[in-house]
N, C-alpha and C. Protein backbone atom coordinates (compact mmCIF):
# COMPACT_ATOMS: atom_id res chain seq x y z
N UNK A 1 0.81 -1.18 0.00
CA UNK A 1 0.00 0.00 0.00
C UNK A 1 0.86 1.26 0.00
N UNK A 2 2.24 1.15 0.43
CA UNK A 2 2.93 2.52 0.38
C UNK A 2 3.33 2.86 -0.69
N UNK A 3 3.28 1.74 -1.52
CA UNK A 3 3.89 1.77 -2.23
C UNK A 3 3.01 2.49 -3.76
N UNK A 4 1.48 2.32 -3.54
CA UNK A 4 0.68 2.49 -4.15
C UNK A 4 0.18 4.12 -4.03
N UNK A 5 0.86 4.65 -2.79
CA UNK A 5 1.23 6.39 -2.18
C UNK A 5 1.65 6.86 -2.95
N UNK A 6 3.05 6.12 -3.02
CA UNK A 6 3.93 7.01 -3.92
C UNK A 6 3.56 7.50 -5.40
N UNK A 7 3.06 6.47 -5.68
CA UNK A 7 2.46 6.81 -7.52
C UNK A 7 1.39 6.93 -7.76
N UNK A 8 0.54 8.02 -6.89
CA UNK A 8 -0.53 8.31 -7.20
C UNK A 8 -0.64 9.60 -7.89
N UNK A 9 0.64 10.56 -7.33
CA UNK A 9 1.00 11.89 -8.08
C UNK A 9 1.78 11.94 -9.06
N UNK A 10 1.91 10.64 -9.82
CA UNK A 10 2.86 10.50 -11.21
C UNK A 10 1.99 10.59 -12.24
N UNK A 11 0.62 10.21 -12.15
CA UNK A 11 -0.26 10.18 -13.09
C UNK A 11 -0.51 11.82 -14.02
N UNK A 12 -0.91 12.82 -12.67
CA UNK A 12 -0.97 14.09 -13.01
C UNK A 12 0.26 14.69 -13.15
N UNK A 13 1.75 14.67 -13.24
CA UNK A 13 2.74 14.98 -13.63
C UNK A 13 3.32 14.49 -15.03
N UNK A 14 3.04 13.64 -15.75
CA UNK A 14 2.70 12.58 -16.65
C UNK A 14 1.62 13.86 -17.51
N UNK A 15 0.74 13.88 -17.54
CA UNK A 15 -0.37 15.19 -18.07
C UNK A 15 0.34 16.37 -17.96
N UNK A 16 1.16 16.17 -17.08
CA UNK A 16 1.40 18.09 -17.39
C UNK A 16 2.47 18.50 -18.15
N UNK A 17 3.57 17.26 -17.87
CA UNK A 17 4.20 17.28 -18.76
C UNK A 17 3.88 17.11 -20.29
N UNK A 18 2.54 16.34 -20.81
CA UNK A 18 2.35 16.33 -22.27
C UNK A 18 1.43 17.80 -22.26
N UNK A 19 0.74 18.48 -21.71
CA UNK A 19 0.11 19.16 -21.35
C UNK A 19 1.23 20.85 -22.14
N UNK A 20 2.10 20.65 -21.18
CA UNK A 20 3.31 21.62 -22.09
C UNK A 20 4.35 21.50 -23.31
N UNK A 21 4.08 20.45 -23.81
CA UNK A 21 4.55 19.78 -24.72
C UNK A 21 3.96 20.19 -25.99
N UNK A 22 2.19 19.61 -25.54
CA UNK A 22 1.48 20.11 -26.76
C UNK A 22 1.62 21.93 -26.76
N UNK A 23 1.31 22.40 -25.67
CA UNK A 23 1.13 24.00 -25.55
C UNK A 23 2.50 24.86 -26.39
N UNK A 24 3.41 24.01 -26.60
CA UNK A 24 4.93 24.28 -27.16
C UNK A 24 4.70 23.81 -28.44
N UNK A 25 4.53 22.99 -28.80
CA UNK A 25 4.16 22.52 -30.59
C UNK A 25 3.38 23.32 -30.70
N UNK A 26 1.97 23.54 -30.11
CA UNK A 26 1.07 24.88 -30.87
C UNK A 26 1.68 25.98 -31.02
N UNK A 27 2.46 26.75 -30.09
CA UNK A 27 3.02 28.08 -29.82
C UNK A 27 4.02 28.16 -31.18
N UNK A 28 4.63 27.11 -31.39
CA UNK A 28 5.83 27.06 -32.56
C UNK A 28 5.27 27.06 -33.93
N UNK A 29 4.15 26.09 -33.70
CA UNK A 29 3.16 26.22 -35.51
C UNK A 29 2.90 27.62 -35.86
N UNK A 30 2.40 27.76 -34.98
CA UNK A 30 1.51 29.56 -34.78
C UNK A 30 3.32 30.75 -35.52
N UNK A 31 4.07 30.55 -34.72
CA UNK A 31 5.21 31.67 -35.24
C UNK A 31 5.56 30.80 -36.45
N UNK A 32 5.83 29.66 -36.73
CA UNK A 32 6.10 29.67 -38.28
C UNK A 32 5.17 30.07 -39.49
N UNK A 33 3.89 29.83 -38.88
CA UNK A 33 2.52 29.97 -39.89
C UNK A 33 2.74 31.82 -40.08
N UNK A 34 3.01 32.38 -38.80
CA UNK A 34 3.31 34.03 -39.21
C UNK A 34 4.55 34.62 -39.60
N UNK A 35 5.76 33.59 -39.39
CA UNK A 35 6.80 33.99 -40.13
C UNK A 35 6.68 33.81 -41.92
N UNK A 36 5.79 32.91 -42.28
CA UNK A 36 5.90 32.56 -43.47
C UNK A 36 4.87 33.22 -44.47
N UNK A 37 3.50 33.62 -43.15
CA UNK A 37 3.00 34.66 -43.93
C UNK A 37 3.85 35.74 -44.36
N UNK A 38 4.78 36.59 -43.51
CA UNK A 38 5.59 37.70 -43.52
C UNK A 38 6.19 37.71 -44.97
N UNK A 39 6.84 36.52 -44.80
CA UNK A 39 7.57 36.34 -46.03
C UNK A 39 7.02 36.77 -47.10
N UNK A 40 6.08 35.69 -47.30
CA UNK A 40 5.10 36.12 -48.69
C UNK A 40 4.42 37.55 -49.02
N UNK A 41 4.16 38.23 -47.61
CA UNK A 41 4.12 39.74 -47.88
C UNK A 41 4.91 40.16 -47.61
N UNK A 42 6.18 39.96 -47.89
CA UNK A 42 7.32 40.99 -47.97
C UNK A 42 7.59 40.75 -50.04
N UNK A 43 7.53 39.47 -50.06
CA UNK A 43 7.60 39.14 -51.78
C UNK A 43 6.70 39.51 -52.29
N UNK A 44 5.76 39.96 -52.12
CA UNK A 44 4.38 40.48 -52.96
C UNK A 44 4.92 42.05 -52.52
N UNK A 45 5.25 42.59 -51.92
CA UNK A 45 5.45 44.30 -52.01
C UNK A 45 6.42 44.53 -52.92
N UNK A 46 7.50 43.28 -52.69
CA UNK A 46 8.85 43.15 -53.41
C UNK A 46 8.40 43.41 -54.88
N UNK A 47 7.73 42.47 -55.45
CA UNK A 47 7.43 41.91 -56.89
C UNK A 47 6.34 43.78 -57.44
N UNK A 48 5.81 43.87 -56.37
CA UNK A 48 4.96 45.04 -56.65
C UNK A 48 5.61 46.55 -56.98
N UNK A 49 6.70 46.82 -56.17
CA UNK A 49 8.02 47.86 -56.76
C UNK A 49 8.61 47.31 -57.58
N UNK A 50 8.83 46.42 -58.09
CA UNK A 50 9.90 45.84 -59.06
C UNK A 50 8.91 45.96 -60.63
N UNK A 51 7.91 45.35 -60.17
CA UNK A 51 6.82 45.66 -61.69
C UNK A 51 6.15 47.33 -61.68
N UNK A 52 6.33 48.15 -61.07
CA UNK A 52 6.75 49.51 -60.76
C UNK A 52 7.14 50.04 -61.57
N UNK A 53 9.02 49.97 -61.39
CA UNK A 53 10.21 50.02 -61.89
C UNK A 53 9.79 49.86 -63.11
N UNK A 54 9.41 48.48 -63.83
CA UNK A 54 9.60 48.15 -64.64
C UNK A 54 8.68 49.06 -66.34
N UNK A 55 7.45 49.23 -65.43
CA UNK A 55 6.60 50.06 -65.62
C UNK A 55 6.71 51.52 -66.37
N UNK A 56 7.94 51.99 -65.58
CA UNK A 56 8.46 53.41 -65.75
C UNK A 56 9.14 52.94 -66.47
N UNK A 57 10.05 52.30 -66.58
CA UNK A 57 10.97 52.14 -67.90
C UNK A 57 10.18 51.71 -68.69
N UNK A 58 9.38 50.94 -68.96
CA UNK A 58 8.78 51.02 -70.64
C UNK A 58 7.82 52.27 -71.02
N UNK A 59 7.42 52.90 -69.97
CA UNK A 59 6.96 54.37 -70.35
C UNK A 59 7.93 55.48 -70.56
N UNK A 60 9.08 55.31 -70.02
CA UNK A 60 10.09 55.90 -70.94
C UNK A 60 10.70 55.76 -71.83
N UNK A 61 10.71 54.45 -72.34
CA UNK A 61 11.19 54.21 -73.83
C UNK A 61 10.45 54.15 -74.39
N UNK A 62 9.09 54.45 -74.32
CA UNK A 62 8.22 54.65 -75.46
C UNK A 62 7.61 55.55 -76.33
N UNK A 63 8.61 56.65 -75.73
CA UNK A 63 8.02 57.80 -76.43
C UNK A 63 9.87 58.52 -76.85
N UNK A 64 9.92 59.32 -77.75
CA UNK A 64 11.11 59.27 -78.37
C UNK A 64 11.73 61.10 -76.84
N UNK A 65 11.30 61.02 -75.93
CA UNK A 65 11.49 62.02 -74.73
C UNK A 65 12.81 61.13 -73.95
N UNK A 66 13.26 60.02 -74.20
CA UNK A 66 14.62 59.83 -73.08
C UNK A 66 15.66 60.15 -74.38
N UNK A 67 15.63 60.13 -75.59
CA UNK A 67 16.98 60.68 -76.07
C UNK A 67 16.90 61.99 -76.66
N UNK A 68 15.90 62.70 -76.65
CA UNK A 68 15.20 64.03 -77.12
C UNK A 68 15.56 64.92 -75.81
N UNK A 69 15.49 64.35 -74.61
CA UNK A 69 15.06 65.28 -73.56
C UNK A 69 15.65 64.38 -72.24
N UNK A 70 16.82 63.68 -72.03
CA UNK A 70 16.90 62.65 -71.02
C UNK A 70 16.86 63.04 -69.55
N UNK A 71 17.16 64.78 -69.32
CA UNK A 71 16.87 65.03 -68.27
C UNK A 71 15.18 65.10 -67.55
N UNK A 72 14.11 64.89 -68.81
CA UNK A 72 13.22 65.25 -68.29
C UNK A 72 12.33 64.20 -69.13
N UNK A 73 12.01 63.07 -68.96
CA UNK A 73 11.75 61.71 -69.87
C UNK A 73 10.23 61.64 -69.27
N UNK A 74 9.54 61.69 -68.00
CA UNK A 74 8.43 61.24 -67.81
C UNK A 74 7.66 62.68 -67.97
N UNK A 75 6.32 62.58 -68.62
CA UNK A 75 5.62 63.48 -68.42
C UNK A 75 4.95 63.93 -67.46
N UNK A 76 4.12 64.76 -66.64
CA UNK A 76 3.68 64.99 -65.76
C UNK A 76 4.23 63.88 -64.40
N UNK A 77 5.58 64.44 -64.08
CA UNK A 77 6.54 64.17 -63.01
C UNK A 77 5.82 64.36 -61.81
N UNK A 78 6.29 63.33 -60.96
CA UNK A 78 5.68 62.86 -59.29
C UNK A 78 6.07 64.54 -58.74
N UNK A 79 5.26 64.87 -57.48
CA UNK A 79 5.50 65.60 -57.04
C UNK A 79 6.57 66.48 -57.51
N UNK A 80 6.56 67.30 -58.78
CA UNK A 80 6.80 68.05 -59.29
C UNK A 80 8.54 67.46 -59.66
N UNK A 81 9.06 66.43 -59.39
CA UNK A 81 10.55 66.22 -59.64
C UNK A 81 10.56 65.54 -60.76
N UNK A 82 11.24 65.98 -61.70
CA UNK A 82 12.00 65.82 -62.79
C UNK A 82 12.69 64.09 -63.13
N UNK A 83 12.12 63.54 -63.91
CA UNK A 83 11.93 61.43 -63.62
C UNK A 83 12.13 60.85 -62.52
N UNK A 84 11.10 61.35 -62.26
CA UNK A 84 10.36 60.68 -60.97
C UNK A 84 8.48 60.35 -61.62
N UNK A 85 8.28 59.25 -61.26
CA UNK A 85 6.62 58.72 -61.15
C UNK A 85 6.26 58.27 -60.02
N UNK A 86 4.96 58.48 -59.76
CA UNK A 86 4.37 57.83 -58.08
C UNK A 86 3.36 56.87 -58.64
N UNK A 87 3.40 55.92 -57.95
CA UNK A 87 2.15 54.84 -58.62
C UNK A 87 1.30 54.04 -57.33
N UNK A 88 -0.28 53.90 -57.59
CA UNK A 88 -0.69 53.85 -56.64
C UNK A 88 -1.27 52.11 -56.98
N UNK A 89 -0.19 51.20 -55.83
CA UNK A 89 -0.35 49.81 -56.38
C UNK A 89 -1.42 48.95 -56.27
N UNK A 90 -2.50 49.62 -55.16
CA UNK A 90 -3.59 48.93 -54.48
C UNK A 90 -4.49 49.37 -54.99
N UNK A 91 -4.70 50.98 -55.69
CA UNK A 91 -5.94 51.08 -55.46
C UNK A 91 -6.65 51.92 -54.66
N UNK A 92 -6.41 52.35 -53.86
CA UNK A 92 -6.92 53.51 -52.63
C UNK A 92 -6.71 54.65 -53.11
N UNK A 93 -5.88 55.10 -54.32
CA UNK A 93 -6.10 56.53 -54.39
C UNK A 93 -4.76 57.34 -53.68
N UNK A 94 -3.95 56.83 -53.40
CA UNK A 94 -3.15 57.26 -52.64
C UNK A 94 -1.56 56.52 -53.13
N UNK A 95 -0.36 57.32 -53.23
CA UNK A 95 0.63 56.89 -54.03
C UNK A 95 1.52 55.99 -52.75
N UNK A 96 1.83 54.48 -53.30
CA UNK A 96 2.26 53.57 -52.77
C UNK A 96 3.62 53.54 -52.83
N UNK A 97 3.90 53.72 -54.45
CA UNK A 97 5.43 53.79 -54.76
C UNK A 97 5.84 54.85 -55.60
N UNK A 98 7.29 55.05 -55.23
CA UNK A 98 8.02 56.29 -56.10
C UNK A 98 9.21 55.67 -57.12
N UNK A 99 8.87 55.62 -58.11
CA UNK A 99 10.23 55.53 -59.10
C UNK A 99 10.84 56.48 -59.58
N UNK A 100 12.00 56.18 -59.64
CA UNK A 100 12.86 57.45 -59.77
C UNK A 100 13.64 56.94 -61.49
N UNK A 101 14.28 57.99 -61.88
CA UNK A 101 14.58 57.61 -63.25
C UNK A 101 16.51 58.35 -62.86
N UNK A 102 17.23 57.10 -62.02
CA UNK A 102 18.38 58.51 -62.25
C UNK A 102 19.63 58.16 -61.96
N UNK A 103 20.64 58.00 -62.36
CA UNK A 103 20.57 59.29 -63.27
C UNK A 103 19.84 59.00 -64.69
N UNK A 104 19.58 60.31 -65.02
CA UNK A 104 19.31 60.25 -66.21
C UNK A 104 19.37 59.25 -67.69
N UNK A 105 18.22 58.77 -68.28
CA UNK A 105 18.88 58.08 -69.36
C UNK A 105 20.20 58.58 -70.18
N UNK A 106 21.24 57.69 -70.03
CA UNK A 106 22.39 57.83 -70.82
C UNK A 106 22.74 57.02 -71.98
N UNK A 107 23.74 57.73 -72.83
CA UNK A 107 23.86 57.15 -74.56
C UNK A 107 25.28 56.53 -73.94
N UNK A 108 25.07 55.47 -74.04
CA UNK A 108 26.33 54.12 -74.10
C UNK A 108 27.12 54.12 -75.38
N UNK A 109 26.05 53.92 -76.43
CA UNK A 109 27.33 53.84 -78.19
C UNK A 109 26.42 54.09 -78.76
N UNK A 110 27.17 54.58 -79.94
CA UNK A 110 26.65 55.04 -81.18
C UNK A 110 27.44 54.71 -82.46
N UNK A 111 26.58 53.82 -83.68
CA UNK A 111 27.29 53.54 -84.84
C UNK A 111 26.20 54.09 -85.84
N UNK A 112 27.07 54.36 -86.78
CA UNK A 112 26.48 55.06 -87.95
C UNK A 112 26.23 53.87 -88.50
N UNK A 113 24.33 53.99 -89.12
CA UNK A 113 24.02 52.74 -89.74
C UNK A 113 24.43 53.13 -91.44
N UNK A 114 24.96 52.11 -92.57
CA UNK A 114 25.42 52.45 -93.74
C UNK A 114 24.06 52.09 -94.39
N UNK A 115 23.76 52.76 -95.58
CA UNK A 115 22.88 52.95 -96.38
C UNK A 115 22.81 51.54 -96.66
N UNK A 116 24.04 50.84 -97.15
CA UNK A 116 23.75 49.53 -97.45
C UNK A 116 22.78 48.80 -96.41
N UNK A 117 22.45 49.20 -95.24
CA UNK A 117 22.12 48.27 -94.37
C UNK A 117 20.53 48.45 -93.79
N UNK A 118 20.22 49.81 -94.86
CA UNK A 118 18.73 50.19 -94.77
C UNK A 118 17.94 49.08 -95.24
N UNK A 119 16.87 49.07 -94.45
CA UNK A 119 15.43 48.37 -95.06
C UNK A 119 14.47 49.27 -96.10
N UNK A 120 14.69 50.01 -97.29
CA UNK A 120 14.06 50.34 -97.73
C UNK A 120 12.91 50.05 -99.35
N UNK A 121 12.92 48.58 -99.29
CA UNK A 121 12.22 47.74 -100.59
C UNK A 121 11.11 48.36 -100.66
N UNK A 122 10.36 48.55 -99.77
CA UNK A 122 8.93 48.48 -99.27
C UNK A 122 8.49 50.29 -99.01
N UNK A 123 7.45 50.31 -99.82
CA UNK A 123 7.02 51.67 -99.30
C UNK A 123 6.86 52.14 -97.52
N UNK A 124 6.32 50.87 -96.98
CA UNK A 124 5.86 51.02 -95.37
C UNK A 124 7.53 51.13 -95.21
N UNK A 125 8.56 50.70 -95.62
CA UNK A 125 9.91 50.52 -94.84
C UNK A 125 9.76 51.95 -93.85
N UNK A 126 10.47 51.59 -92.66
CA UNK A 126 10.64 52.46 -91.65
C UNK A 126 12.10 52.98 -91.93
N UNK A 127 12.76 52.06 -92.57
CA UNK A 127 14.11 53.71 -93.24
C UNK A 127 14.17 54.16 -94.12
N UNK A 128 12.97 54.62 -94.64
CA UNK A 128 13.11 55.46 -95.95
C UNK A 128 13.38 57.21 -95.52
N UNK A 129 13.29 57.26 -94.13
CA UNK A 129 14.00 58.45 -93.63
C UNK A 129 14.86 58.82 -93.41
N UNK A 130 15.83 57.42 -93.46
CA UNK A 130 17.29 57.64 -92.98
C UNK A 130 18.07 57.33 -94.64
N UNK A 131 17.29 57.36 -95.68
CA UNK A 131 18.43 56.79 -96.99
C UNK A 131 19.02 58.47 -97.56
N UNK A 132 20.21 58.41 -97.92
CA UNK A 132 20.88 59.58 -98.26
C UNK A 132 21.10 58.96 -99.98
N UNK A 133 20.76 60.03 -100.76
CA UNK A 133 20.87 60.16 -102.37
C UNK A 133 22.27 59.44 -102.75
N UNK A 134 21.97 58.40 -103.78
CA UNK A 134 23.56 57.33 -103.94
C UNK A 134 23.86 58.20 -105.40
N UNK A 135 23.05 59.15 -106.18
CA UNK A 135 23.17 59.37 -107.70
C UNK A 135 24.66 60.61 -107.89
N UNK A 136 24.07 61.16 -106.82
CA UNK A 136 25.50 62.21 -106.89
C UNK A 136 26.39 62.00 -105.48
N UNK A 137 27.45 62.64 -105.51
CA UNK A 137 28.40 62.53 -104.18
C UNK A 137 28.79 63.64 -103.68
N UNK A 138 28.81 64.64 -104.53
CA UNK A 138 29.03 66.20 -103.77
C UNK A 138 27.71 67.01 -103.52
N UNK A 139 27.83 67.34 -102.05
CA UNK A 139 26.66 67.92 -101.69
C UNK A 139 25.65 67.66 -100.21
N UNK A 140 26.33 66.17 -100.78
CA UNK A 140 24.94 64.92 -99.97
C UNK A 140 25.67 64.79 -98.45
N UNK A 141 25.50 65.10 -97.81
CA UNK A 141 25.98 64.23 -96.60
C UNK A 141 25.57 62.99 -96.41
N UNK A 142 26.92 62.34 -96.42
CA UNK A 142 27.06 60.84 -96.10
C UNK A 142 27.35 59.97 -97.32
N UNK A 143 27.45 60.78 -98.52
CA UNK A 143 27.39 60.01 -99.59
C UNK A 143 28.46 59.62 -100.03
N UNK A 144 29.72 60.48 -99.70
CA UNK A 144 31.12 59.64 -99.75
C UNK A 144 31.91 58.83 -98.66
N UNK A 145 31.13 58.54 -97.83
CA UNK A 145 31.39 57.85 -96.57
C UNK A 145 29.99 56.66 -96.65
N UNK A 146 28.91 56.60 -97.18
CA UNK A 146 28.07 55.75 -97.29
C UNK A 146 27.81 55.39 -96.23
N UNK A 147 27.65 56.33 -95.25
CA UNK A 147 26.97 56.30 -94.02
C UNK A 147 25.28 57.05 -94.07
N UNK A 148 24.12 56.85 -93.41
CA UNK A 148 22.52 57.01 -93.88
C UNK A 148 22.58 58.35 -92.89
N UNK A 149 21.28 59.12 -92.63
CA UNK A 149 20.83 59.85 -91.72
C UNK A 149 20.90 59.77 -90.32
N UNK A 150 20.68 58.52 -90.54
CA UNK A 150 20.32 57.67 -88.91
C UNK A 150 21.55 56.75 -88.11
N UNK A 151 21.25 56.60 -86.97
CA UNK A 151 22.64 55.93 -86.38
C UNK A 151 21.72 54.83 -85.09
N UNK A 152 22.47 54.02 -85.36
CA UNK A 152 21.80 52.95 -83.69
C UNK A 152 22.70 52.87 -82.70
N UNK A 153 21.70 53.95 -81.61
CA UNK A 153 22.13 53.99 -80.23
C UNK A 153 22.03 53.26 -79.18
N UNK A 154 22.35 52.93 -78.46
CA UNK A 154 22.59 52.12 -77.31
C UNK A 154 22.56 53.02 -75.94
N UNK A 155 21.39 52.75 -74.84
CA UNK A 155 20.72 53.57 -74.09
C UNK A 155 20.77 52.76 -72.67
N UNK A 156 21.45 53.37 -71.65
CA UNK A 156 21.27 52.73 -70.52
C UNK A 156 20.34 53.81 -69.39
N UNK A 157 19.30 52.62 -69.09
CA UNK A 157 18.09 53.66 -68.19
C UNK A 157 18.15 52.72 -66.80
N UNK A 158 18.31 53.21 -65.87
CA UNK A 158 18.25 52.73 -64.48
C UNK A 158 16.92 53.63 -63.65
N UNK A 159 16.55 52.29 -63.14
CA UNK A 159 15.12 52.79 -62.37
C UNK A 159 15.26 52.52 -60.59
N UNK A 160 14.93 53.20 -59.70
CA UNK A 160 15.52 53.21 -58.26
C UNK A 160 13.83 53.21 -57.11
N UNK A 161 13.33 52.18 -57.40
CA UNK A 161 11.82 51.96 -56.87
C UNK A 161 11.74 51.72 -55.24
N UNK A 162 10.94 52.37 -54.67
CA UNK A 162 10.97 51.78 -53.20
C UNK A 162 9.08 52.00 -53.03
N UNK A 163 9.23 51.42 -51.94
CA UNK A 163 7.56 51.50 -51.41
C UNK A 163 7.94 52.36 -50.28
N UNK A 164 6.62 53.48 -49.78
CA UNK A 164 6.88 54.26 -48.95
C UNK A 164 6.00 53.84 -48.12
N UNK A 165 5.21 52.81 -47.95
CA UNK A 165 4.85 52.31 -46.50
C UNK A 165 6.05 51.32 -46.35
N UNK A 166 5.76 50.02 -46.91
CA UNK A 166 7.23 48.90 -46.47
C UNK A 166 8.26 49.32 -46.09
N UNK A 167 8.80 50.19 -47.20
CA UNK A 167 10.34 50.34 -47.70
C UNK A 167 11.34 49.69 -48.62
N UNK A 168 10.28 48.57 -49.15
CA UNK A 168 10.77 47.47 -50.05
C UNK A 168 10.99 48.31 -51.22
N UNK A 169 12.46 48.00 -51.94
CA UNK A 169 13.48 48.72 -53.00
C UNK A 169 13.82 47.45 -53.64
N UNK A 170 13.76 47.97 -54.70
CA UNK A 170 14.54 47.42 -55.46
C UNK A 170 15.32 48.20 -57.08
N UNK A 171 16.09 48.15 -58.08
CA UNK A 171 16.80 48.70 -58.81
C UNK A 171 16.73 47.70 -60.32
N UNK A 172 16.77 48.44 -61.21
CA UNK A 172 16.74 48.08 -62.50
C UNK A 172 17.34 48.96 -63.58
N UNK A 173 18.45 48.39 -63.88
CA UNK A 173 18.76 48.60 -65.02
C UNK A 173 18.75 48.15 -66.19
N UNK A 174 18.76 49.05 -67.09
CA UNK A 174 17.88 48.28 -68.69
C UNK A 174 18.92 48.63 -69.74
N UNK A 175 19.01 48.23 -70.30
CA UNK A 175 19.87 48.76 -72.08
C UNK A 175 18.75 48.86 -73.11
N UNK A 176 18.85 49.78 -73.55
CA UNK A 176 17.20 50.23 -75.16
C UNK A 176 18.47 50.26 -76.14
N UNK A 177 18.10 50.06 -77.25
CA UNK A 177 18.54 49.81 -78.93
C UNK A 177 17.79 50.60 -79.42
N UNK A 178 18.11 51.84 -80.21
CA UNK A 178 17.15 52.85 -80.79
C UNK A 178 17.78 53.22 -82.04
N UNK A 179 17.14 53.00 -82.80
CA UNK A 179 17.60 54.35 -84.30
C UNK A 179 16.82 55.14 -84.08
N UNK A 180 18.18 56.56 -84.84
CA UNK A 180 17.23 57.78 -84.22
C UNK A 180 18.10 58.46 -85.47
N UNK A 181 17.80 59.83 -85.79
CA UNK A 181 18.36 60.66 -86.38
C UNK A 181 19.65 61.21 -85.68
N UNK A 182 20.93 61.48 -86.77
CA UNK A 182 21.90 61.85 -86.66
C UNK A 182 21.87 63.02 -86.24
N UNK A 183 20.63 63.92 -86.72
CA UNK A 183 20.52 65.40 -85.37
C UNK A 183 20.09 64.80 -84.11
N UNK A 184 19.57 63.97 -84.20
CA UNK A 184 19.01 63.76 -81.96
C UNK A 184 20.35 63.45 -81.57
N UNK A 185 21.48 62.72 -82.29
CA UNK A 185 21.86 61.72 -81.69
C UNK A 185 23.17 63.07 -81.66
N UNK A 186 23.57 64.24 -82.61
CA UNK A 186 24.46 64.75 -82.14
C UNK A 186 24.38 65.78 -80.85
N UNK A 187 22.72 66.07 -80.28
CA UNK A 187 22.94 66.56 -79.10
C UNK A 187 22.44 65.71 -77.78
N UNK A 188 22.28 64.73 -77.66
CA UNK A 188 21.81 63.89 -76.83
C UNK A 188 22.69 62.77 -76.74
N UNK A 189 23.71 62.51 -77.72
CA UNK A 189 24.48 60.92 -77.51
C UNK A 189 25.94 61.92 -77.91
N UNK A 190 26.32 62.87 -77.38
CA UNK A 190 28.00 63.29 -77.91
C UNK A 190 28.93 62.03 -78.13
């Protein structure tokens, strides 16, 4: 019978010990289930400035304003600064992210395209603006060098995106391929 004393309080020590056991596996599910949410909304703000970024750069290469004008490429500029855009990612009406355009789009290279190398068969051809007269040679610019109007530039645009609630940043740089006229390109690509 004394013996039957002793182990009567092992039963409920036995429980309390699984008792905190389980209370410790729940407590640990619970912080991974919210660490991993975190994650995923930190990659969705991430992905959301980055397609931003990306955003502003194809609205600046789409209009012939980054080698025309590279200090001043976006139209109606974020809070009045000069390539800069604000974009509002949710929806509320209210600007989420700021892209910045900067420095400035810059001219990397420039080669003079040769007449030989125009597309002009075709009435639609898109270089029938750049072909220089082959019949005479004095006069013509480009005609004793058999170089065209036009030249293909090489354009490096860097975009500098952050979210102004998160703070999530990220950076993009791009290279554009442009023919352009030999006047844009002698004050915009020296």
């Amino acid at each position: 019978m004394d013996r039957l004393r002793r182990q009567e309080g092992m039963t409920l020590v036995v429980a309390l010990i699984m008792l905190v056991l389980i209370t410790l596996l729940v407590v640990t599910s619970a912080n991974l289930g919210q660490g991993s949410l975190q994650t995923v909304g930190n990659m969705q703000h991430r992905n959301e400035v980055y397609a931003a970024a990306q955003a502003t750069i194809e609205e600046a290469i789409s209009s012939t304003r980054f080698f025309d004008n590279p200090a001043n490429v976006l139209v109606n500029a974020c809070d009045g600064v000069s390539n800069q855009r604000c974009i509002d990612t949710n929806g509320d009406g209210t600007h989420d992210v700021k892209v910045q355009l900067t420095p400035a789009p810059t001219c990397v290279m420039v080669q003079a395209v040769k007449n030989d190398d125009l597309e002009i068969t075709s009435a639609e051809a898109e270089d029938l603006g750049c072909a220089v007269g082959q019949g005479q040679n004095s006069g013509i610019v480009g005609a004793a060098t058999g170089d065209s109007m036009c030249s293909n530039s090489t354009w490096e645009i860097h975009a500098l995106a952050s979210d102004m609630v998160t703070e999530a940043k990220t950076e993009i740089t791009q290279g554009v391929a442009v023919r352009v006229s030999n006047d844009a390109i002698s004050t915009a690509c020296p």
